[in-house]
Protein backbone atom coordinates (compact mmCIF):
# COMPACT_ATOMS: atom_id res chain seq x y z
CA UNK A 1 130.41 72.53 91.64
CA UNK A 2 131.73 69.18 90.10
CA UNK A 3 128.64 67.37 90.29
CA UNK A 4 127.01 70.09 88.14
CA UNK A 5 129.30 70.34 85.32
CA UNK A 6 128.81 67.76 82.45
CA UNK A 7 132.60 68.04 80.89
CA UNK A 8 135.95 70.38 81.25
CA UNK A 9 137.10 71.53 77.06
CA UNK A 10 140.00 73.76 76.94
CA UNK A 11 140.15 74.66 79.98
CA UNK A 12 135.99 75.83 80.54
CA UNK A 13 133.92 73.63 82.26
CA UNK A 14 130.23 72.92 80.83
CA UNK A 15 127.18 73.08 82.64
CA UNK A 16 124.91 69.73 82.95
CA UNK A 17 121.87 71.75 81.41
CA UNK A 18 119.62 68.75 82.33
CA UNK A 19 120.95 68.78 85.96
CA UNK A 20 119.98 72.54 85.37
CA UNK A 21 116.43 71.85 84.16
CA UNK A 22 115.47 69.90 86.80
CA UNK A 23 116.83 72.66 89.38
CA UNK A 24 114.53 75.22 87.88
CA UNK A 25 111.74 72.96 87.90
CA UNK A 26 112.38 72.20 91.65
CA UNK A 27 112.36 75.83 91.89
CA UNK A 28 109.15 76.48 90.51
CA UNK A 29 107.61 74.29 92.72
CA UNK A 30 109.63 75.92 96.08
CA UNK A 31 108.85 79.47 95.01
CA UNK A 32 105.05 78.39 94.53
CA UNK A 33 104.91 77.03 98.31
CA UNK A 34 106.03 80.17 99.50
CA UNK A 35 103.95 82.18 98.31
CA UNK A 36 101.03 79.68 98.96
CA UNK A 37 102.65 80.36 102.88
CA UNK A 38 101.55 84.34 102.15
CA UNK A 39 104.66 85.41 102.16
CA UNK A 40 107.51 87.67 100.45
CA UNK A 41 110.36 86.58 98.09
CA UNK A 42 113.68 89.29 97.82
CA UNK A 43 115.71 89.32 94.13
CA UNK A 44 119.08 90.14 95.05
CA UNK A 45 121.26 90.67 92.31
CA UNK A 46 123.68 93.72 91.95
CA UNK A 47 126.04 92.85 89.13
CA UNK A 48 125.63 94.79 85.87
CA UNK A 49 123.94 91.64 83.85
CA UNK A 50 121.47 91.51 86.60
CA UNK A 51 120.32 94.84 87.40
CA UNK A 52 118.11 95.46 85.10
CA UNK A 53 116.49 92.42 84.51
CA UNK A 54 115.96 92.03 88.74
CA UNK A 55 114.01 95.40 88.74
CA UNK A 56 112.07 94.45 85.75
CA UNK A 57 111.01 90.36 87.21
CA UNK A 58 110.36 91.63 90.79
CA UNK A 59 108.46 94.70 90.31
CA UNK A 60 106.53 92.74 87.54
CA UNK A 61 105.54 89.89 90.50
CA UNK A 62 105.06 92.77 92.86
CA UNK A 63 108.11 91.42 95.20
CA UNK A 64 110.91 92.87 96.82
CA UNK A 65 114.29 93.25 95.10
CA UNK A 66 117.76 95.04 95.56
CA UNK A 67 119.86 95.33 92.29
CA UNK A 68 122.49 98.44 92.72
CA UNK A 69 123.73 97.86 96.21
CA UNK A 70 123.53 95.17 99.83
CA UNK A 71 123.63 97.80 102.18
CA UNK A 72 124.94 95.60 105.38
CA UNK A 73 121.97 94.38 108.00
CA UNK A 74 119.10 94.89 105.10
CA UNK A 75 118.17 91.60 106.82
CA UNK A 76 119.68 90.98 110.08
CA UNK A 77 119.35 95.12 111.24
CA UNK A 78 116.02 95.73 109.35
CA UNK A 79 115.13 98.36 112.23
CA UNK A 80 117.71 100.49 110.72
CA UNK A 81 117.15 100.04 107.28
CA UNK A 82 113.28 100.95 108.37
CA UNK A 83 114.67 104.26 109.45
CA UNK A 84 116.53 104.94 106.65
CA UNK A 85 113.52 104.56 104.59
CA UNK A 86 111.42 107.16 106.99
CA UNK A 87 114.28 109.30 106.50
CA UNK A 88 113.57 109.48 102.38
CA UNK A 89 109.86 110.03 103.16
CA UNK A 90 110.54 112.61 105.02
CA UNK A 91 112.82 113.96 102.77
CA UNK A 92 110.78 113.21 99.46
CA UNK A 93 107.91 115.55 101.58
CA UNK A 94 109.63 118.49 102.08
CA UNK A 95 110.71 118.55 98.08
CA UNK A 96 107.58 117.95 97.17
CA UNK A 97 106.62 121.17 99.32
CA UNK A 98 109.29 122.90 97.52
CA UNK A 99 111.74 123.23 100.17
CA UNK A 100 110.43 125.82 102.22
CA UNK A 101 112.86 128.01 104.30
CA UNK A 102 115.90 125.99 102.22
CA UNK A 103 118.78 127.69 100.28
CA UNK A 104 119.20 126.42 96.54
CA UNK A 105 122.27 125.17 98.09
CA UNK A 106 120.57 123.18 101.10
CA UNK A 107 117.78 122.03 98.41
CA UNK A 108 120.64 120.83 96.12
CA UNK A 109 122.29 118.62 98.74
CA UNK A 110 118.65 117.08 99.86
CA UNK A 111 117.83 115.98 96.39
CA UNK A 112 121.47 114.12 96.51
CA UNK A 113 120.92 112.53 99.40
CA UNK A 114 116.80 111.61 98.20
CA UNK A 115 118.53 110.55 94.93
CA UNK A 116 121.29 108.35 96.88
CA UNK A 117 118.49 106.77 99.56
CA UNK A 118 116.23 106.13 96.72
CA UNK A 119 118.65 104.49 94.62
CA UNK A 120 119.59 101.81 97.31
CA UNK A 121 115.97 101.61 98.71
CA UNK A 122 113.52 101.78 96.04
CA UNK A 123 113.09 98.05 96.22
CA UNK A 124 112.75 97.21 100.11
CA UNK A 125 110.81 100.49 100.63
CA UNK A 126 107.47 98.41 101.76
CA UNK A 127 109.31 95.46 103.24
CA UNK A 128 108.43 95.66 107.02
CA UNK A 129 109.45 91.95 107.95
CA UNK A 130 111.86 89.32 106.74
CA UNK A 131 111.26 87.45 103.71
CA UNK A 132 110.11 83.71 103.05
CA UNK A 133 113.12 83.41 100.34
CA UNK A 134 116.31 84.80 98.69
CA UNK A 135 116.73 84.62 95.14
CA UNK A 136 120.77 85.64 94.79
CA UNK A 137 122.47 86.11 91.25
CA UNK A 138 125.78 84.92 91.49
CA UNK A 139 125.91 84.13 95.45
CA UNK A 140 129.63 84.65 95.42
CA UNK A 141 129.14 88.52 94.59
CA UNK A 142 126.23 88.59 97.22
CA UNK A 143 128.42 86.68 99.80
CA UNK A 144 126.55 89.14 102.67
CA UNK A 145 123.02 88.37 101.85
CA UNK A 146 123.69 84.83 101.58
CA UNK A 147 124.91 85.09 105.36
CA UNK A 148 122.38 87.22 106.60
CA UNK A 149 119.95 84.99 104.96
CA UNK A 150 121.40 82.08 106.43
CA UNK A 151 121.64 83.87 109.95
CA UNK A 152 118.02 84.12 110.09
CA UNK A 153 117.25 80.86 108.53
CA UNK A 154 115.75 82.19 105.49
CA UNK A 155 116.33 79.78 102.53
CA UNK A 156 118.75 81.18 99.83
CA UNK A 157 118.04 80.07 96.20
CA UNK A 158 121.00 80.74 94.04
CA UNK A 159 121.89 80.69 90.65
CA UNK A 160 125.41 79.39 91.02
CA UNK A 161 128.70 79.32 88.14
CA UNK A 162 131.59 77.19 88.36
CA UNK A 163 133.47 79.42 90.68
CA UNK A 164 130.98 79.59 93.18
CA UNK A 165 130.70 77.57 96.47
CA UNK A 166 127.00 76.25 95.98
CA UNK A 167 127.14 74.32 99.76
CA UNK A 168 125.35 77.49 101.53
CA UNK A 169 122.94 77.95 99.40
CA UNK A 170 119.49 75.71 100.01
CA UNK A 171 118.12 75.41 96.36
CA UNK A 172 120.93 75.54 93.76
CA UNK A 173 120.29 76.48 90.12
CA UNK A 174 124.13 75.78 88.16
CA UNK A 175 123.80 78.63 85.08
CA UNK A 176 126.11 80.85 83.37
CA UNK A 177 125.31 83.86 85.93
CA UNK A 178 127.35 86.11 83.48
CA UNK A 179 125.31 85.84 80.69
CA UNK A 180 121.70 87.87 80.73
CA UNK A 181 120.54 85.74 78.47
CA UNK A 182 120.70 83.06 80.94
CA UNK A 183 119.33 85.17 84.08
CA UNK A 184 115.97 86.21 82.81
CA UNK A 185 115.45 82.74 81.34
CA UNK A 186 115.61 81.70 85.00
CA UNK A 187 114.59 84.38 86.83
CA UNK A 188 111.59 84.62 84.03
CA UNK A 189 110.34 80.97 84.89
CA UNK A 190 110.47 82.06 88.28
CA UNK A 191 108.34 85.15 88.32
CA UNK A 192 105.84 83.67 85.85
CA UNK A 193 105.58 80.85 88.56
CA UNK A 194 104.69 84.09 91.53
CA UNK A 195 102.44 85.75 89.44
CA UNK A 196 100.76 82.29 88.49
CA UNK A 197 100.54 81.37 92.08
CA UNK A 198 99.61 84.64 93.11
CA UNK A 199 96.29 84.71 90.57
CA UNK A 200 95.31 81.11 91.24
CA UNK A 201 95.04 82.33 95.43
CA UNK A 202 92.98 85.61 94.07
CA UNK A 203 90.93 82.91 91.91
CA UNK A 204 89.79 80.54 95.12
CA UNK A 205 89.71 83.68 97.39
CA UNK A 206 87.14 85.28 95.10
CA UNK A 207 85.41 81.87 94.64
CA UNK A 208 84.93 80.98 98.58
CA UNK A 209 83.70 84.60 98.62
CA UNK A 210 80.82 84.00 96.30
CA UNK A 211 80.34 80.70 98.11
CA UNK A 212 79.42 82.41 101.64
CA UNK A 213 77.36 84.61 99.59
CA UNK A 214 75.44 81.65 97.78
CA UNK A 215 75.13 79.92 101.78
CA UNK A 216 73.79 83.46 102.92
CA UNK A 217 71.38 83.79 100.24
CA UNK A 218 69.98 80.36 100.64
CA UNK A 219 69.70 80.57 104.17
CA UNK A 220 67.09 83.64 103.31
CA UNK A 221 65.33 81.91 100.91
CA UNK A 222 64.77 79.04 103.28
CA UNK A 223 62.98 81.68 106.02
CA UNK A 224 61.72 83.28 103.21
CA UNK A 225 60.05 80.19 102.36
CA UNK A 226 58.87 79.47 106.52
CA UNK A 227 57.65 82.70 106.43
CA UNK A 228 55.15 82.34 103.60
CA UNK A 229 54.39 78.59 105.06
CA UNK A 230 53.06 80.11 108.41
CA UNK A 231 51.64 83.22 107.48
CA UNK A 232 50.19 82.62 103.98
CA UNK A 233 50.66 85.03 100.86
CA UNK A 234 48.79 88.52 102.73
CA UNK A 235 50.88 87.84 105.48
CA UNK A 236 49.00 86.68 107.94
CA UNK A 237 48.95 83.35 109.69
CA UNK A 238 45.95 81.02 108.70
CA UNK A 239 43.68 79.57 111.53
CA UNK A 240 43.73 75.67 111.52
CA UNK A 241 40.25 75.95 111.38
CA UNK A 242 40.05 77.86 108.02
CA UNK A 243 40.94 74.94 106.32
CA UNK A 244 37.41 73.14 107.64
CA UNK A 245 34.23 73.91 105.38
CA UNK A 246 31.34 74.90 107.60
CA UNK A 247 28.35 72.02 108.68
């Protein structure tokens, strides 16, 4: 991390916030091309400054996220994890039928274990494929996703402190990952960017929409206008001869 830190005082080491600007920028432009590429970015971040504020971000861009716990092969086994989500639907489905045939007992222990599945999967519940990009909090922490991540070739973006190793991870953002203050600043830039892309895409989709309408309804006009041409306004063709006076 020594070419991100500007100076050592006392024994703490300060952050090249310029070098730092530049990385979010960078990463603005990165998390805009993915999504341009239709497809998904995962917020991992499961330390207690970063729960909250993960949740908040990802479910605001409508993206995938994990912020209480890495259950191990969420990427690499996601067959698995796929079944543990069926398992909560099918759970959630017989408490919502009121637990027919159960004992308060037996209906106790399934709303644990709904409770438990939902707590770890809530985020990933709709994820059916790999994602186009990892955004880790504090990579160090998340040491498993970065190497599942990297396993599958996935691109990691990190934000990385001092006492982190930042050579795994693909698009480095140096940051005080201890301080919340600092996270949503980031992570904020970054979701604004999703949602931003994510509009502008809805914006030209609707507009080459109206465009093959426009084409469609021009095309009609045009026989619409042949029409009237050949057959005159009662609808029925003229005679070249009706055109001569008579002599």
């Amino acid at each position: 991390m020594k070419r991100f830190i500007f100076e050592e005082r006392n024994g703490l080491y300060i952050i090249d916030l310029a070098k730092t600007l530049q990385q979010i920028r960078n990463a603005v432009e990165v998390v805009k091309e993915v999504i341009a590429k239709h497809k998904t970015v995962l917020f991992v971040g499961t330390k207690k400054q970063a729960k909250g504020v993960i949740r908040e971000l990802a479910e605001a861009a409508n993206e995938f996220y994990v912020c209480e716990r890495w259950l191990g092969g969420m990427l690499t086994n996601l067959t698995t994890i796929r079944q543990s989500v069926k398992k909560l639907e099918k759970i959630e489905k017989r408490i919502s039928q009121g637990g027919d045939g159960l004992t308060k007992k037996e209906l106790s222990l399934l709303t644990k274990d709904q409770i438990k599945l939902d707590k770890n999967l809530s985020g990933v519940r709709s994820m059916r494929k790999p994602p186009g990009l990892v955004i880790v909090v504090d990579p160090s922490k998340e040491h498993i996703a970065v190497a599942e991540a990297k396993k599958l070739n996935i691109p990691v973006m990190g934000l990385v402190d001092t006492n982190c190793d930042p050579d795994p991870i693909n698009y480095v953002i140096a940051c005080n990952d201890d301080a919340l203050k600092s996270i949503k600043i980031i992570l904020q830039a970054l979701t604004d960017a999703i949602i931003e892309k994510k509009n502008e895409m809805l914006v030209t989709e609707g507009k080459g929409d109206r465009n093959e309408e426009e084409e469609e309804e021009g095309e009609g006009d045009d026989e619409a206008s042949y029409v009237a041409a050949k057959y005159g306004s009662e609808g029925k063709e003229e005679s070249p001869k009706s055109s001569r006076r008579g002599g």
